[in-house]
PDB file of N, CA and C in Angstrom:
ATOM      1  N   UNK A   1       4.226   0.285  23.061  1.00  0.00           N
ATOM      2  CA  UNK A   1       5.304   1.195  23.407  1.00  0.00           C
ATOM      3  C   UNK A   1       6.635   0.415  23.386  1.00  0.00           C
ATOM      4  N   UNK A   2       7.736   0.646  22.453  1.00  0.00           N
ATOM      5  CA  UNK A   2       8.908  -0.115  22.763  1.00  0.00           C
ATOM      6  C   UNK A   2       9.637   0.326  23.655  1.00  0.00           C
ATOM      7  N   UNK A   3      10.605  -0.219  24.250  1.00  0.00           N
ATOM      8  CA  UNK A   3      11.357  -0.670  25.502  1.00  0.00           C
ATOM      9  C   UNK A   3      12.057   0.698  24.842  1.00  0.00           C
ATOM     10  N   UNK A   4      12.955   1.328  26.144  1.00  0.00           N
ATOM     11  CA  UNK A   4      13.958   2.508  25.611  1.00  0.00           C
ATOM     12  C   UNK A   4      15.151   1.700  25.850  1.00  0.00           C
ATOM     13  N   UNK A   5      15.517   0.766  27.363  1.00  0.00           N
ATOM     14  CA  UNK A   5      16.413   0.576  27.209  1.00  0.00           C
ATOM     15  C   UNK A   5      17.120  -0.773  26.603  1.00  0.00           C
ATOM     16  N   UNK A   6      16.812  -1.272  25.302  1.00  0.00           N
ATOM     17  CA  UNK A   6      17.281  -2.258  24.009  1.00  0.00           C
ATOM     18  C   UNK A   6      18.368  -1.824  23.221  1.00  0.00           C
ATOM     19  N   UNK A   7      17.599  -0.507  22.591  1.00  0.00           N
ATOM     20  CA  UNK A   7      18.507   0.268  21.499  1.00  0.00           C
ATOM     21  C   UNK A   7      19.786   0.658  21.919  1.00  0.00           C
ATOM     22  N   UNK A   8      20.885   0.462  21.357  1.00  0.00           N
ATOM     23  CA  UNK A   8      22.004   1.159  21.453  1.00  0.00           C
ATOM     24  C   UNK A   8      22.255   2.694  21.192  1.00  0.00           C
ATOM     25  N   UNK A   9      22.952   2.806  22.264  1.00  0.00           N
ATOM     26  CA  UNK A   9      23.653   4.250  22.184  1.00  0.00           C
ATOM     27  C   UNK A   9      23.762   4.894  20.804  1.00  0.00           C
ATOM     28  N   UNK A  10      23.141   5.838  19.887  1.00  0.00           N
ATOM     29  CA  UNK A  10      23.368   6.298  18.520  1.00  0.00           C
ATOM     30  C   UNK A  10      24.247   7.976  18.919  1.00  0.00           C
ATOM     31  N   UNK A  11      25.707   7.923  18.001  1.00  0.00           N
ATOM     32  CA  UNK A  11      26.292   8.914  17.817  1.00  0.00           C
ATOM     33  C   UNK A  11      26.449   9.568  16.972  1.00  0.00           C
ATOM     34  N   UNK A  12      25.851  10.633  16.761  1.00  0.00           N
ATOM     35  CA  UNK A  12      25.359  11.658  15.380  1.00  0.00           C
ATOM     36  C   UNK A  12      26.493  11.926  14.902  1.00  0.00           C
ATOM     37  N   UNK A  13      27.588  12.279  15.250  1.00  0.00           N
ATOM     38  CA  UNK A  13      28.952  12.706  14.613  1.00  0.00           C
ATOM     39  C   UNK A  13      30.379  11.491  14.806  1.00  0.00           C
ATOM     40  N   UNK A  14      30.258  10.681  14.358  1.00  0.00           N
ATOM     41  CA  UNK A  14      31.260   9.523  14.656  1.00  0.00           C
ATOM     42  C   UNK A  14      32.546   9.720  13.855  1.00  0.00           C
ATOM     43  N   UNK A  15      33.416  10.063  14.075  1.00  0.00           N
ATOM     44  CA  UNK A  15      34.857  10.196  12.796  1.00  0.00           C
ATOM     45  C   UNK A  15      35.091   9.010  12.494  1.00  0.00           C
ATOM     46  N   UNK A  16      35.679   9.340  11.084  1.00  0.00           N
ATOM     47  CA  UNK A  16      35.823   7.604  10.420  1.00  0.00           C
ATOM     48  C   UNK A  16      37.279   8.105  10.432  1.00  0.00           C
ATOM     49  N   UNK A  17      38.336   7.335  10.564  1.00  0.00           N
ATOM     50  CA  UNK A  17      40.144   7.378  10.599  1.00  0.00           C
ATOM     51  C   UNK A  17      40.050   5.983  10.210  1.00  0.00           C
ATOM     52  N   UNK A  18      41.376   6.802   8.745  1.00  0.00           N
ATOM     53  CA  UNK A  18      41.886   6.143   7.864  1.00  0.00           C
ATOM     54  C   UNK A  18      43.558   6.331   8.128  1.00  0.00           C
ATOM     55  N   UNK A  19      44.487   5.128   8.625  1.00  0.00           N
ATOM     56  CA  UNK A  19      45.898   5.324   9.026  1.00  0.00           C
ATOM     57  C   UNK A  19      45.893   7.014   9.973  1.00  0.00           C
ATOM     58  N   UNK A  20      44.995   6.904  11.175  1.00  0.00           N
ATOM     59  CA  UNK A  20      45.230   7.885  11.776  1.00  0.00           C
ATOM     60  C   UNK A  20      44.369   9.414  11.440  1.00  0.00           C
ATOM     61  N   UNK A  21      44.051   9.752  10.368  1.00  0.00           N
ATOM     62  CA  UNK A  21      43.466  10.616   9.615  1.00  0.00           C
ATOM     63  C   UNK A  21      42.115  10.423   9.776  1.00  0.00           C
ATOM     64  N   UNK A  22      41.453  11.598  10.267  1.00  0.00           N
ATOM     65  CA  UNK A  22      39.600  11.415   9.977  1.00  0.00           C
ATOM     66  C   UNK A  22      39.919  11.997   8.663  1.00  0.00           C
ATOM     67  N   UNK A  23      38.509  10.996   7.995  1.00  0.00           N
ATOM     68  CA  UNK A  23      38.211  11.427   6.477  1.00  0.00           C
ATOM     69  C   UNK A  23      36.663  11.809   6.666  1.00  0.00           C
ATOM     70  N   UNK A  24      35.769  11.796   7.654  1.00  0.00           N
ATOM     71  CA  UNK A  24      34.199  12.092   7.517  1.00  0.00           C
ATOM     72  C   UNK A  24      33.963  11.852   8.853  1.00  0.00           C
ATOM     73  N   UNK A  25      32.879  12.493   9.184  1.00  0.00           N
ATOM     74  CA  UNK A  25      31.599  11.921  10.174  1.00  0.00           C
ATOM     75  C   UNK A  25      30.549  11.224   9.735  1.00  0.00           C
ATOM     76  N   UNK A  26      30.209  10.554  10.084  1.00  0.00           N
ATOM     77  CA  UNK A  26      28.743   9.696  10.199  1.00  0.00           C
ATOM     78  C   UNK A  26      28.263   9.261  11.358  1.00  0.00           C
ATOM     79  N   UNK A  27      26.689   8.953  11.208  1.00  0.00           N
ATOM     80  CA  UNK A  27      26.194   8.674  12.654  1.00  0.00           C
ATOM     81  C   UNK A  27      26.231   7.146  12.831  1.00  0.00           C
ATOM     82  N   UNK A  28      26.670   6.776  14.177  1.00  0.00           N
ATOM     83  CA  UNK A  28      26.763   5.032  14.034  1.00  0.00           C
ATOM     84  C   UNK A  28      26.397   4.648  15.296  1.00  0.00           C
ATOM     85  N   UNK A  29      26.663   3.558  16.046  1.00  0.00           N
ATOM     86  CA  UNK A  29      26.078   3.030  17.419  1.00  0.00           C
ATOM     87  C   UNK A  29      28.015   2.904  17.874  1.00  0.00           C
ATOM     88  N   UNK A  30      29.153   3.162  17.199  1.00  0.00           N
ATOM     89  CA  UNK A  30      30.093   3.215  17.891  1.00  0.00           C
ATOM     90  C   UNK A  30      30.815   4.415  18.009  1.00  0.00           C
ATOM     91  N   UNK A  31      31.596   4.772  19.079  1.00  0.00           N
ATOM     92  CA  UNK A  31      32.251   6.193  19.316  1.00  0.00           C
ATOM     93  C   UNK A  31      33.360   6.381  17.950  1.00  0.00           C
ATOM     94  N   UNK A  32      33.948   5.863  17.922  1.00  0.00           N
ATOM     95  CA  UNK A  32      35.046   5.761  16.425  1.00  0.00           C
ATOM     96  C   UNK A  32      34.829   5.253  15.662  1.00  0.00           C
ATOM     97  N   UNK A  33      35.006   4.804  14.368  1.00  0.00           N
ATOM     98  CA  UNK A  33      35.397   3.954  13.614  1.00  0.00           C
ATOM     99  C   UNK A  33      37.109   3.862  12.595  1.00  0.00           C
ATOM    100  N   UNK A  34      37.543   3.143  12.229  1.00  0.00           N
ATOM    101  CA  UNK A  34      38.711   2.393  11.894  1.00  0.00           C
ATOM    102  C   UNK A  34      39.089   2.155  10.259  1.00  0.00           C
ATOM    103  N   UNK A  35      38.584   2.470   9.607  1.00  0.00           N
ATOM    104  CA  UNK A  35      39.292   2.030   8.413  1.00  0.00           C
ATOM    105  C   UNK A  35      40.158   1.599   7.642  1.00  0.00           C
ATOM    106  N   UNK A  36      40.909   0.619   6.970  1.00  0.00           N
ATOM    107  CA  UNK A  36      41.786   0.263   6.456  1.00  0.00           C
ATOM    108  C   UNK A  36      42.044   0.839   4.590  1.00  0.00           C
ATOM    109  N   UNK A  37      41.128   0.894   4.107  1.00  0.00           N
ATOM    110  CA  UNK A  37      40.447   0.926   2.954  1.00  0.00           C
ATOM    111  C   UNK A  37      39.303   1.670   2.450  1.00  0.00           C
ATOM    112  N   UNK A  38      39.638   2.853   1.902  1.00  0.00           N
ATOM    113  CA  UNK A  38      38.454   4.078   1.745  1.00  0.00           C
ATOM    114  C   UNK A  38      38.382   4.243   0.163  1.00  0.00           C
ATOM    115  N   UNK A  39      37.345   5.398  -0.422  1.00  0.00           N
ATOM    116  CA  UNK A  39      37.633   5.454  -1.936  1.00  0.00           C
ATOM    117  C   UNK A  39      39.256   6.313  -2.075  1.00  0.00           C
ATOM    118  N   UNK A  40      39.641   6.679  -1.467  1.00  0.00           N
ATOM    119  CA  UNK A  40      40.806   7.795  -2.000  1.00  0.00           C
ATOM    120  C   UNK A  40      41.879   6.573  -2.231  1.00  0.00           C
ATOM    121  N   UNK A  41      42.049   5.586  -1.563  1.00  0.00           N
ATOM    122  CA  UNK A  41      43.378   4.725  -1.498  1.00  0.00           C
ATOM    123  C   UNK A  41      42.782   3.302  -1.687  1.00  0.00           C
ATOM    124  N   UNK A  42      41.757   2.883  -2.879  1.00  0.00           N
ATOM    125  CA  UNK A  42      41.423   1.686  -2.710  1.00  0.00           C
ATOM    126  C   UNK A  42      41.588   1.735  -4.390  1.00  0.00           C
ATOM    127  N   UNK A  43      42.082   0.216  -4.876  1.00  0.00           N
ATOM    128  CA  UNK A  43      43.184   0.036  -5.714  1.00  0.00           C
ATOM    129  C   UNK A  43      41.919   0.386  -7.305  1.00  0.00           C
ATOM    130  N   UNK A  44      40.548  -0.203  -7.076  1.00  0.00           N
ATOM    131  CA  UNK A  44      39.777  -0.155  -8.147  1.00  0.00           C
ATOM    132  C   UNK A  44      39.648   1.177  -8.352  1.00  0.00           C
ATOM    133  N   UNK A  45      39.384   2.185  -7.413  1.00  0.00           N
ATOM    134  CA  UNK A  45      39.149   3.779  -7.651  1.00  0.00           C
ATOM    135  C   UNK A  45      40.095   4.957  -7.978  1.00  0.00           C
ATOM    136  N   UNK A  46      42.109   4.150  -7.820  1.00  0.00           N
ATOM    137  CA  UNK A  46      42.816   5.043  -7.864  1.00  0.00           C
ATOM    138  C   UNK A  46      43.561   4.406  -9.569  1.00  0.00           C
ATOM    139  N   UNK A  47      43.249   4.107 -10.054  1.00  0.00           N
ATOM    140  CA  UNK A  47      43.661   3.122 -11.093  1.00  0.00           C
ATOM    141  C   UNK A  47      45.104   2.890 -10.770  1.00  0.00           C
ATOM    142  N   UNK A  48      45.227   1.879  -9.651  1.00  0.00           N
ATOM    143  CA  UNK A  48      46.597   0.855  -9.669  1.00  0.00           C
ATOM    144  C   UNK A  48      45.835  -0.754  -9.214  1.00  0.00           C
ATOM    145  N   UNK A  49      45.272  -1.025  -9.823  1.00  0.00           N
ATOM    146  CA  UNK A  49      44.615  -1.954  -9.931  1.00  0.00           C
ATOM    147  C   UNK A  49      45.152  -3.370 -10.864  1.00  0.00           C
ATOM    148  N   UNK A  50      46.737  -3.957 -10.210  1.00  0.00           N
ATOM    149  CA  UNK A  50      46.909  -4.467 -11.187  1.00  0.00           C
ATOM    150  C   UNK A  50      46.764  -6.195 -10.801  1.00  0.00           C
ATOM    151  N   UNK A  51      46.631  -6.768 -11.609  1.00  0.00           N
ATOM    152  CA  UNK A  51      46.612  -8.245 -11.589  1.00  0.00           C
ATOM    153  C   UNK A  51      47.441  -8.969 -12.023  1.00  0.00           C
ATOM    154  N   UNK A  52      48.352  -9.873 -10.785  1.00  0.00           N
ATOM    155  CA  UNK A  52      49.889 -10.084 -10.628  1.00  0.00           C
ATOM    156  C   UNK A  52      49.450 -11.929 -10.395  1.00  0.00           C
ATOM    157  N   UNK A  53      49.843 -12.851 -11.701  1.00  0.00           N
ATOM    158  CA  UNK A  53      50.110 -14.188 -11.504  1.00  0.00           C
ATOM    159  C   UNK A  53      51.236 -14.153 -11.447  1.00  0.00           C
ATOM    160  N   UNK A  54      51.762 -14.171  -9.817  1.00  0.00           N
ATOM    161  CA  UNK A  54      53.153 -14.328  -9.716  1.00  0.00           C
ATOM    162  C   UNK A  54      53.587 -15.937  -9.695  1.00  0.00           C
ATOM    163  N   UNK A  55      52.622 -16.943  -9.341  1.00  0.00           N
ATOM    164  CA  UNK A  55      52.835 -18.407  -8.918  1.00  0.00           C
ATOM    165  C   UNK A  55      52.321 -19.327 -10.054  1.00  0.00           C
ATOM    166  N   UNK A  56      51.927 -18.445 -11.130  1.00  0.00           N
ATOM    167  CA  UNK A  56      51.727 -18.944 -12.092  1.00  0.00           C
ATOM    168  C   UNK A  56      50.576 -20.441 -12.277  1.00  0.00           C
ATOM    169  N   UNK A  57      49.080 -19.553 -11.873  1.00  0.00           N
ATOM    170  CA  UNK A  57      48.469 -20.425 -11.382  1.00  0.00           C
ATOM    171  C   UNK A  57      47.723 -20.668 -12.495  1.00  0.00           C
ATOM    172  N   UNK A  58      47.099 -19.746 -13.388  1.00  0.00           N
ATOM    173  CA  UNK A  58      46.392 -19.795 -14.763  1.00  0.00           C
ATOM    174  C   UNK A  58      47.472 -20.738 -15.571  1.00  0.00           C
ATOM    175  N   UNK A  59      48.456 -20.852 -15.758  1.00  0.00           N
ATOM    176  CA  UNK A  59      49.628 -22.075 -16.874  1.00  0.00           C
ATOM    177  C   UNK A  59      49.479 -22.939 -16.321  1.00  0.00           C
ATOM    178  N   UNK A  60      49.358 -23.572 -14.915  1.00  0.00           N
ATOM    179  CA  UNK A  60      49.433 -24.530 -14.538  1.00  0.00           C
ATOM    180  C   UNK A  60      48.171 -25.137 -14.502  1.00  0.00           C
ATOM    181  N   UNK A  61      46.908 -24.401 -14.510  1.00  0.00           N
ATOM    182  CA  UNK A  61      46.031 -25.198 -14.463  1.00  0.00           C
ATOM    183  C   UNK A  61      45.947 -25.490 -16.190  1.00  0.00           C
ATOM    184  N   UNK A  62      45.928 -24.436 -17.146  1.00  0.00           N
ATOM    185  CA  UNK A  62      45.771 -24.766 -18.381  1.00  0.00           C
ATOM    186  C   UNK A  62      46.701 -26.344 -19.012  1.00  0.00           C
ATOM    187  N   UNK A  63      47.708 -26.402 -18.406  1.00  0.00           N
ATOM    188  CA  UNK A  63      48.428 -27.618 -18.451  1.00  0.00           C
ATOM    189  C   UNK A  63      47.597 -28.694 -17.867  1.00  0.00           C
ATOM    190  N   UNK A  64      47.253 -28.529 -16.870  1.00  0.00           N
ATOM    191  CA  UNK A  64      46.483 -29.538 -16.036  1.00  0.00           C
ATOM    192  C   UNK A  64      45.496 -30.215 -16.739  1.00  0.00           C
ATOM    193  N   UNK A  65      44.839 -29.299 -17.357  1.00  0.00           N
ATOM    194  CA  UNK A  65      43.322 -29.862 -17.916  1.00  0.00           C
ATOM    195  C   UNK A  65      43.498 -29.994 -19.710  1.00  0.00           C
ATOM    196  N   UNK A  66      45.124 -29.459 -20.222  1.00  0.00           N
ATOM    197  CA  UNK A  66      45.326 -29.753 -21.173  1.00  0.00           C
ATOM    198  C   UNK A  66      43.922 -28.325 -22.444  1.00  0.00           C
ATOM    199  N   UNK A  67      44.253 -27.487 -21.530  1.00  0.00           N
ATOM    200  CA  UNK A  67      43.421 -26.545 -22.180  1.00  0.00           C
ATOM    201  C   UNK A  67      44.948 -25.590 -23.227  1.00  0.00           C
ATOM    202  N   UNK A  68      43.944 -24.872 -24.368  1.00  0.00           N
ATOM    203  CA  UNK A  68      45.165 -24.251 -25.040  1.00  0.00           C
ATOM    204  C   UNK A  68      44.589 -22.581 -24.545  1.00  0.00           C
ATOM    205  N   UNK A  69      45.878 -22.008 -24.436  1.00  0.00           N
ATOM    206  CA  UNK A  69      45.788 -20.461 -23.863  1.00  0.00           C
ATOM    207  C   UNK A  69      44.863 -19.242 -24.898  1.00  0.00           C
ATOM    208  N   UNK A  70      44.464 -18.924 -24.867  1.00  0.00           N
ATOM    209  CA  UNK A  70      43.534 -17.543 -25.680  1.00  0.00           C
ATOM    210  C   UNK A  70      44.057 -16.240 -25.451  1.00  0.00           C
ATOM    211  N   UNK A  71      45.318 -16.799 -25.045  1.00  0.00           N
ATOM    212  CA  UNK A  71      46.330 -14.740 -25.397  1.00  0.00           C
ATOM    213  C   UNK A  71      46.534 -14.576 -26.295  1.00  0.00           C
ATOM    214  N   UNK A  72      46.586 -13.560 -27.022  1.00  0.00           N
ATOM    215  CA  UNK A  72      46.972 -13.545 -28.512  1.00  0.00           C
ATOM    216  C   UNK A  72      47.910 -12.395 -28.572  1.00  0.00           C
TER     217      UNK A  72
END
């Protein structure tokens, strides 16, 4: 027979808030949950997904190791 009191508290309807906003329920062992980052506003799913060498770290290493660049 397992112990009853181990398991945590389970909450069948938990709101997930995203900047303030519930976006869903789910069931979890906490009263809220928090999100920063969901599919509606996450950069791979909304296509702004861009990739910024601002410090110019790919030239500098290619210099470093004396490699030649493959942009064409």
């Amino acid at each position: 027979m397992p112990k009853s009191e181990i398991h945590p508290t389970w909450f069948k309807d938990t709101p997930v808030f995203c900047d303030g906003k519930p976006i869903c329920f789910i069931g979890s062992t906490k009263r809220e949950l928090q999100v920063d980052v969901w599919l509606a506003n996450h950069p791979f799913y909304t296509d702004s997904q861009i990739i910024v060498d601002s410090e110019g770290r790919v030239e500098r290493f290619m210099k470093k190791y004396g490699l030649e660049s493959t942009d064409e």
